[in-house]
PDB file of N, CA and C in Angstrom:
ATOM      1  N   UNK A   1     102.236 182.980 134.101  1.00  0.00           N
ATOM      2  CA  UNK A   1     103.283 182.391 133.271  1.00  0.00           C
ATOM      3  C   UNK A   1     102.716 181.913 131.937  1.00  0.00           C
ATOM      4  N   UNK A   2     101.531 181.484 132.116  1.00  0.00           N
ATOM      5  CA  UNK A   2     100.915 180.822 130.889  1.00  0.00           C
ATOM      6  C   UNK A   2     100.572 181.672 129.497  1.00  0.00           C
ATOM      7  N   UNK A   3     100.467 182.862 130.061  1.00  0.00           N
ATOM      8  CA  UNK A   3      99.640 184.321 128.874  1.00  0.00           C
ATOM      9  C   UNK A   3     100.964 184.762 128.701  1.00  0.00           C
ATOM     10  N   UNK A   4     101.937 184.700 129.529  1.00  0.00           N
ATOM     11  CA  UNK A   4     103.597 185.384 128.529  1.00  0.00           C
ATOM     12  C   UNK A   4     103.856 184.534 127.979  1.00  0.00           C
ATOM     13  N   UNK A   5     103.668 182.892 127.946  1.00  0.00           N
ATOM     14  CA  UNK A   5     103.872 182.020 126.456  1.00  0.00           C
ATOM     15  C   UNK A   5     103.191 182.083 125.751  1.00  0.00           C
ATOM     16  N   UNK A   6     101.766 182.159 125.566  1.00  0.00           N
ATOM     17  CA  UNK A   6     101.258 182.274 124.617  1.00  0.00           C
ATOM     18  C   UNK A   6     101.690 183.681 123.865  1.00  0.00           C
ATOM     19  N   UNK A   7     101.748 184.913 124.482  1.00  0.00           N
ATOM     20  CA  UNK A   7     101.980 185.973 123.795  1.00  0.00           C
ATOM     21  C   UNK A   7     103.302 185.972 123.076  1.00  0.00           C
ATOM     22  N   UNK A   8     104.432 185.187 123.640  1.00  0.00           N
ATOM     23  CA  UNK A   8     105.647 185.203 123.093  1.00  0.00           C
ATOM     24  C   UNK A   8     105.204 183.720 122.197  1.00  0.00           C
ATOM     25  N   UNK A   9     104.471 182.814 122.066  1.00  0.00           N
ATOM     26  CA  UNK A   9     103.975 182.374 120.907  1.00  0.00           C
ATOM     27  C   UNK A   9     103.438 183.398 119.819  1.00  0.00           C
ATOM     28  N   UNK A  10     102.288 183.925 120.057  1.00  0.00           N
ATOM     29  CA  UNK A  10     101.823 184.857 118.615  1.00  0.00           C
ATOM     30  C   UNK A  10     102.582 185.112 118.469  1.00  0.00           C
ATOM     31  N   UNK A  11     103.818 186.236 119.212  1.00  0.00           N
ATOM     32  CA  UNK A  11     105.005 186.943 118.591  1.00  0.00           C
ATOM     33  C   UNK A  11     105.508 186.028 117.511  1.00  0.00           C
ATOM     34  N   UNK A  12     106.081 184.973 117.573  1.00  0.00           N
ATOM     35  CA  UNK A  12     106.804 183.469 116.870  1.00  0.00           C
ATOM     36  C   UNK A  12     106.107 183.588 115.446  1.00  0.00           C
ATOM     37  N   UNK A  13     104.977 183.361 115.736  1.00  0.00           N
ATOM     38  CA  UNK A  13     103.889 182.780 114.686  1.00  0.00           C
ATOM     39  C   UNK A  13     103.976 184.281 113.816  1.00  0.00           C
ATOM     40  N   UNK A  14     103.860 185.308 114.310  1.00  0.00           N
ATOM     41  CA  UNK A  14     103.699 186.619 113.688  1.00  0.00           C
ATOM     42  C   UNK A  14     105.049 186.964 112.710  1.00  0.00           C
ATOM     43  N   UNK A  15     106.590 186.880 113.187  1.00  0.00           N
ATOM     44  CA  UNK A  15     107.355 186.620 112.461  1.00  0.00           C
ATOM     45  C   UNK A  15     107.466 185.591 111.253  1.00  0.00           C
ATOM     46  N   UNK A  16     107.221 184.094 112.016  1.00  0.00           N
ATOM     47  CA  UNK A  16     106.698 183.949 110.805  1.00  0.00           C
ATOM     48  C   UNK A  16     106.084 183.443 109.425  1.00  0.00           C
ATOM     49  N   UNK A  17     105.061 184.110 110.162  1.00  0.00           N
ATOM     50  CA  UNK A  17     103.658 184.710 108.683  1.00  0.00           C
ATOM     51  C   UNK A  17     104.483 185.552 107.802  1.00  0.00           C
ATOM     52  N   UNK A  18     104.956 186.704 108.510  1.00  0.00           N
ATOM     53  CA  UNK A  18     106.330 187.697 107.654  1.00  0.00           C
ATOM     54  C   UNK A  18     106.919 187.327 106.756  1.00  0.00           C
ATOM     55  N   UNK A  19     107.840 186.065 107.420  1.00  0.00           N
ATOM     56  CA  UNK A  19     108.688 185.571 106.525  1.00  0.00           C
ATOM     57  C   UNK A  19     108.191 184.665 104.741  1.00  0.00           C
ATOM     58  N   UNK A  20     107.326 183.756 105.645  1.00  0.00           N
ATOM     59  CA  UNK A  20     106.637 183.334 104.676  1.00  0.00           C
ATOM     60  C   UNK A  20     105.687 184.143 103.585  1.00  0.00           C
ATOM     61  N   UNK A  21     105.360 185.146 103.944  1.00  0.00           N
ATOM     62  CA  UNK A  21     104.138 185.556 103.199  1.00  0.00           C
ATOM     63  C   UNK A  21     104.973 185.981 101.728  1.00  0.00           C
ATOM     64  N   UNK A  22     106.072 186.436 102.120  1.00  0.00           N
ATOM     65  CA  UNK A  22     106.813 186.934 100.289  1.00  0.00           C
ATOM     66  C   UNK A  22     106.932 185.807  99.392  1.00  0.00           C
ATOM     67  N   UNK A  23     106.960 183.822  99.846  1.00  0.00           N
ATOM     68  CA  UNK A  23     106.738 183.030  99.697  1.00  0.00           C
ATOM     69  C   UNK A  23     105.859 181.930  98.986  1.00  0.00           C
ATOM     70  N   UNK A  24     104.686 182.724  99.418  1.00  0.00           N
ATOM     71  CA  UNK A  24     103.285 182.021  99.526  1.00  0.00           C
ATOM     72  C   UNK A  24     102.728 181.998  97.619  1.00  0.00           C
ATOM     73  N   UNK A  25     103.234 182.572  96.851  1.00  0.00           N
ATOM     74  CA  UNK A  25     102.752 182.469  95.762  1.00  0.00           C
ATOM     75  C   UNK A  25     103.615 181.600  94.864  1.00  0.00           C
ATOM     76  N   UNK A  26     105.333 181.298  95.436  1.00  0.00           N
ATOM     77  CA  UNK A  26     105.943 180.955  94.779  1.00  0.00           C
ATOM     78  C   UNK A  26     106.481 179.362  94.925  1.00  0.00           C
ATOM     79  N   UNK A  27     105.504 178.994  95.797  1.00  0.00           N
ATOM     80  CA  UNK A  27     105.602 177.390  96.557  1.00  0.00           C
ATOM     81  C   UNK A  27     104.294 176.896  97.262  1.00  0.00           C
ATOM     82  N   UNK A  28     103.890 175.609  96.813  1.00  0.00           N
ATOM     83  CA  UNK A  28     102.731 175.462  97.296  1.00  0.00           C
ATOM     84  C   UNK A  28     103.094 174.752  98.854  1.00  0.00           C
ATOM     85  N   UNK A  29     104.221 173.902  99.316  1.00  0.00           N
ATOM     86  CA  UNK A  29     104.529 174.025 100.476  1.00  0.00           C
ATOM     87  C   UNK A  29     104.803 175.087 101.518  1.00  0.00           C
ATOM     88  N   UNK A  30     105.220 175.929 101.054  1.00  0.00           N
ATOM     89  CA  UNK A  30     105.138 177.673 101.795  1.00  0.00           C
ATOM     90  C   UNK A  30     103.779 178.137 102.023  1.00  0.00           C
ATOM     91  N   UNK A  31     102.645 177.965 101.075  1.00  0.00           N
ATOM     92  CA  UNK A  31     101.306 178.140 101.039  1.00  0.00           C
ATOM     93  C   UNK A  31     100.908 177.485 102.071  1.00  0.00           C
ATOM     94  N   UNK A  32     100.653 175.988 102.319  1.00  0.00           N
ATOM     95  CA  UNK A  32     100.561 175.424 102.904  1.00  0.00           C
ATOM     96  C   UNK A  32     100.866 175.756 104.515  1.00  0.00           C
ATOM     97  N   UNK A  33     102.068 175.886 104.840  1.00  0.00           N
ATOM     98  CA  UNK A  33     102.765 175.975 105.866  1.00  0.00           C
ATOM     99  C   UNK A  33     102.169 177.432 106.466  1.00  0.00           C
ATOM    100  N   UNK A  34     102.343 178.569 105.727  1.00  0.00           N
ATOM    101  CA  UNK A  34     101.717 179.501 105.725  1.00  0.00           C
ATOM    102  C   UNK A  34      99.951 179.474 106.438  1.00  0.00           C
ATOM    103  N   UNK A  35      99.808 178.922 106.097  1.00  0.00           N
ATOM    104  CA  UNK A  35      97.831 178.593 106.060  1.00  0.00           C
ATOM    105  C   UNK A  35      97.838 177.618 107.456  1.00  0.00           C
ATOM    106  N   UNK A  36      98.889 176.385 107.800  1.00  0.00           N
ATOM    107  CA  UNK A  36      98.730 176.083 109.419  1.00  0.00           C
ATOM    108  C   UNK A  36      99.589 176.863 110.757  1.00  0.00           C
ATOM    109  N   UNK A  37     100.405 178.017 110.004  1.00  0.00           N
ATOM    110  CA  UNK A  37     100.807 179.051 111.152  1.00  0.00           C
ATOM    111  C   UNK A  37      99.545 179.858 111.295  1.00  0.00           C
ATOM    112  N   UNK A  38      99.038 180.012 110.567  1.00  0.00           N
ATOM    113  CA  UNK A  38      98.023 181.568 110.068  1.00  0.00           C
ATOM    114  C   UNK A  38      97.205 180.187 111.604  1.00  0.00           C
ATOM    115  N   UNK A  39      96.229 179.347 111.058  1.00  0.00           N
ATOM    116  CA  UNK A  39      95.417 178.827 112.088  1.00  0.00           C
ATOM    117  C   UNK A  39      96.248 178.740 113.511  1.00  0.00           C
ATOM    118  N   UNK A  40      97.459 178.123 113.827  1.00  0.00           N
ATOM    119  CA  UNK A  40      98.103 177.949 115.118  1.00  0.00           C
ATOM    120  C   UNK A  40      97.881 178.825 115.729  1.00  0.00           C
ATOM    121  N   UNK A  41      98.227 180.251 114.958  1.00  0.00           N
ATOM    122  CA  UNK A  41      97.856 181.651 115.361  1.00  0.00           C
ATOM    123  C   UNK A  41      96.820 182.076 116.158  1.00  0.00           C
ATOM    124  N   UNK A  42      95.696 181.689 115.049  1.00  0.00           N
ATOM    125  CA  UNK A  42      94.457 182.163 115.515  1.00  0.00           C
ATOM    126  C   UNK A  42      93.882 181.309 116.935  1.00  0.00           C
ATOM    127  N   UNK A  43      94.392 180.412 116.925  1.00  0.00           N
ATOM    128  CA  UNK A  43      94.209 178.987 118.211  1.00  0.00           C
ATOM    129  C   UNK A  43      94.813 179.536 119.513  1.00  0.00           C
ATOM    130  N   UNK A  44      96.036 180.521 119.040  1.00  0.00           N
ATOM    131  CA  UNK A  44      96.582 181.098 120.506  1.00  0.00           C
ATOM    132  C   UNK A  44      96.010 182.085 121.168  1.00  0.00           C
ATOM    133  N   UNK A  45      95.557 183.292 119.773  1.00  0.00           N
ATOM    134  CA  UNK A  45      94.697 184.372 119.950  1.00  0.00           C
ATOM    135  C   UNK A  45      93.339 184.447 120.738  1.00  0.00           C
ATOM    136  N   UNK A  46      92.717 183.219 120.405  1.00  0.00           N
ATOM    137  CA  UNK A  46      91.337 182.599 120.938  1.00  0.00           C
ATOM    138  C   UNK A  46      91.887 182.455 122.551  1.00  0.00           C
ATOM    139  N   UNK A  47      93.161 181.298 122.657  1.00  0.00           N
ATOM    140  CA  UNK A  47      93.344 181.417 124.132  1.00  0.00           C
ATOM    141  C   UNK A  47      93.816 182.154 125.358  1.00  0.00           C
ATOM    142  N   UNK A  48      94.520 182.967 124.271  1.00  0.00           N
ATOM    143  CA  UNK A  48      94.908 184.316 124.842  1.00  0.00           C
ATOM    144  C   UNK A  48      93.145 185.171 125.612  1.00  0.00           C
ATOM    145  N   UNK A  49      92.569 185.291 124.573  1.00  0.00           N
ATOM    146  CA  UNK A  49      91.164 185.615 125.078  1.00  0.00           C
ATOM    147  C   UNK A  49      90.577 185.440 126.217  1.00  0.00           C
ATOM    148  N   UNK A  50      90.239 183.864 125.856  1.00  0.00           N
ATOM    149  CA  UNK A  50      89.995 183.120 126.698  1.00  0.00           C
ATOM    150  C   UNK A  50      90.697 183.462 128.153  1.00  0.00           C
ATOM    151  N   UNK A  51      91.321 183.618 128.382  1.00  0.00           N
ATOM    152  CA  UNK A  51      92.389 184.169 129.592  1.00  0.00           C
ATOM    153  C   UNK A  51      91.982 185.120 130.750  1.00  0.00           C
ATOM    154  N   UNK A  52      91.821 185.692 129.367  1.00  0.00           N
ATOM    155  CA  UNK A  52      91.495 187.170 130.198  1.00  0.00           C
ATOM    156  C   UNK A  52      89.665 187.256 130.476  1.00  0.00           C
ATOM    157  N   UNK A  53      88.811 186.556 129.634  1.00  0.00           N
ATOM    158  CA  UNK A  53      87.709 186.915 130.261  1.00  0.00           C
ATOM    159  C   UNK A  53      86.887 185.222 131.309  1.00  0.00           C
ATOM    160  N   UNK A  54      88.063 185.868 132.621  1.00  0.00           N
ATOM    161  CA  UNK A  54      87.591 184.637 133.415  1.00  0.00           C
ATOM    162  C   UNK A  54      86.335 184.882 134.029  1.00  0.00           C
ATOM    163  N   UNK A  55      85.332 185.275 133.600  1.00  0.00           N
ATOM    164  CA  UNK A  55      84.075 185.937 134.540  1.00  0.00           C
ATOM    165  C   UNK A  55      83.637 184.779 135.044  1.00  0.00           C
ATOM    166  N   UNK A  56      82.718 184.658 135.609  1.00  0.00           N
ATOM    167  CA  UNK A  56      81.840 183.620 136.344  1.00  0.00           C
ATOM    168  C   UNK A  56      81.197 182.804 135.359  1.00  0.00           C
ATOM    169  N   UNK A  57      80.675 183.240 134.332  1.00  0.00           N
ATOM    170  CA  UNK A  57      79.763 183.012 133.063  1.00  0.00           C
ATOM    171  C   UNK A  57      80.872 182.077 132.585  1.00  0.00           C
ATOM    172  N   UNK A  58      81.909 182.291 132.637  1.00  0.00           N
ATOM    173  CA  UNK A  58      83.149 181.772 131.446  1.00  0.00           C
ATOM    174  C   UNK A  58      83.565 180.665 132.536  1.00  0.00           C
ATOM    175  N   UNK A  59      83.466 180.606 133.633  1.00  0.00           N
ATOM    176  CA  UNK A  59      84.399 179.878 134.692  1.00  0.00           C
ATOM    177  C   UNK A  59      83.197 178.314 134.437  1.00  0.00           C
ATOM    178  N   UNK A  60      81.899 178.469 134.656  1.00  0.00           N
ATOM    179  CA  UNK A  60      80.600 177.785 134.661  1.00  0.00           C
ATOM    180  C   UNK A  60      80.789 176.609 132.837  1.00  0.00           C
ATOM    181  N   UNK A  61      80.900 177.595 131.701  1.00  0.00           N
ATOM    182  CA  UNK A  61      80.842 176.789 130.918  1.00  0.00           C
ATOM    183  C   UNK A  61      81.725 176.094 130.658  1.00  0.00           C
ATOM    184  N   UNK A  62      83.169 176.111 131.290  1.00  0.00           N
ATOM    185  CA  UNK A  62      84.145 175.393 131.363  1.00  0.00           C
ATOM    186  C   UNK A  62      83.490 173.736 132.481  1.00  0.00           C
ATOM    187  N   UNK A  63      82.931 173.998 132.750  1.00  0.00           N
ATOM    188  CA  UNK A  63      82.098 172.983 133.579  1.00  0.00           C
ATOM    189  C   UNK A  63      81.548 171.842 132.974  1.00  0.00           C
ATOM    190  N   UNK A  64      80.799 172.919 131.953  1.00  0.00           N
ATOM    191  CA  UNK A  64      79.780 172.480 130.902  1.00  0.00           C
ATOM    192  C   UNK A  64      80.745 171.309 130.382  1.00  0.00           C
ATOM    193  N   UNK A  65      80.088 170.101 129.520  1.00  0.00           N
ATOM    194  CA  UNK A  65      80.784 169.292 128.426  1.00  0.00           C
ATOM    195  C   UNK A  65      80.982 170.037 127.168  1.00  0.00           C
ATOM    196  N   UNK A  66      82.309 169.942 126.555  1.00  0.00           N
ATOM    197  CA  UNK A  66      82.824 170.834 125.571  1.00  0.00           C
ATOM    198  C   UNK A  66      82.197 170.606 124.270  1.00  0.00           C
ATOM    199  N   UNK A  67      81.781 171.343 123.428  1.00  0.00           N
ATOM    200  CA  UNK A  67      81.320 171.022 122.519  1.00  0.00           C
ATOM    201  C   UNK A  67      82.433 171.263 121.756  1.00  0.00           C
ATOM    202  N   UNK A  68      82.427 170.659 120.224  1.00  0.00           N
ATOM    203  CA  UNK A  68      83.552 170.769 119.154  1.00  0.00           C
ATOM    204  C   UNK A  68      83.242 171.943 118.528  1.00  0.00           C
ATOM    205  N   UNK A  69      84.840 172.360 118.296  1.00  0.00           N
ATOM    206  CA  UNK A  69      85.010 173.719 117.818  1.00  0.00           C
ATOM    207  C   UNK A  69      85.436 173.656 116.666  1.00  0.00           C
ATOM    208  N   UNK A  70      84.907 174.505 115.696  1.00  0.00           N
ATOM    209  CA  UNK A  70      84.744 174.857 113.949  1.00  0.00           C
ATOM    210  C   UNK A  70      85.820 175.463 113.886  1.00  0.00           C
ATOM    211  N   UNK A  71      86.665 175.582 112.759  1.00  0.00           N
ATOM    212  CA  UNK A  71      87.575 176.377 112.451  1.00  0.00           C
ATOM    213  C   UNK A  71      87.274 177.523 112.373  1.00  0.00           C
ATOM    214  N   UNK A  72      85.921 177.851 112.338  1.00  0.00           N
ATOM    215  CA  UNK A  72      85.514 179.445 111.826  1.00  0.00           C
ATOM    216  C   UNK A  72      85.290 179.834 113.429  1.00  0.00           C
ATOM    217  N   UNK A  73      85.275 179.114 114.677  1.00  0.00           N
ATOM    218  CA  UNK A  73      85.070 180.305 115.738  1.00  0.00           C
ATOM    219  C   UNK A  73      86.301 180.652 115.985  1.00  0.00           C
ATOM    220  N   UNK A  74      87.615 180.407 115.357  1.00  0.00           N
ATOM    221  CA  UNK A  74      88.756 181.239 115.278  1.00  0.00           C
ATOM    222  C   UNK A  74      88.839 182.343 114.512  1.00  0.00           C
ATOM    223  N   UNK A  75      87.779 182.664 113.390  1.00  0.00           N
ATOM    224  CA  UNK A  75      88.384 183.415 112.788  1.00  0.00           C
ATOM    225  C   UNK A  75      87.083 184.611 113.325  1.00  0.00           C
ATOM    226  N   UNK A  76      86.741 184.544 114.452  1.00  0.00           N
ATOM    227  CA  UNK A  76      85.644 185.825 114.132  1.00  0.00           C
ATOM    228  C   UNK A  76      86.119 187.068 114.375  1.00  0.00           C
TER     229      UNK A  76
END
């Protein structure tokens, strides 16, 4: 249940980036708004990931204490 919300999230977020993007030059609040869908995005994409590679390796560092996450390990 959890990976068909997130996926019907990106879908959301993917529309819209769409909408906004014809936007984005002509409002700096559209820019804006634009630039924290674009990240929400990438935050779902990561967990979407995350999802699917439940290996043993992945199950263990969830164990681990979390370290803080950079905006840039969303965008790799």
């Amino acid at each position: 249940m959890k990976r068909e919300n997130i996926i019907s999230s990106i879908k959301d977020k993917e529309i819209q980036l769409s909408k906004l993007k014809e936007h984005i030059d002509k409002s700096e609040v559209c820019s804006d708004l634009y630039n924290k869908i674009l990240i929400e995005k990438a935050i779902l994409t990561k967990q979407l990931e995350d999802l699917k590679n439940k290996s043993l390796i992945n199950r263990i560092k969830h164990l681990l204490p979390k370290q803080e996450k950079l905006i840039c390990d969303y965008f790799k």
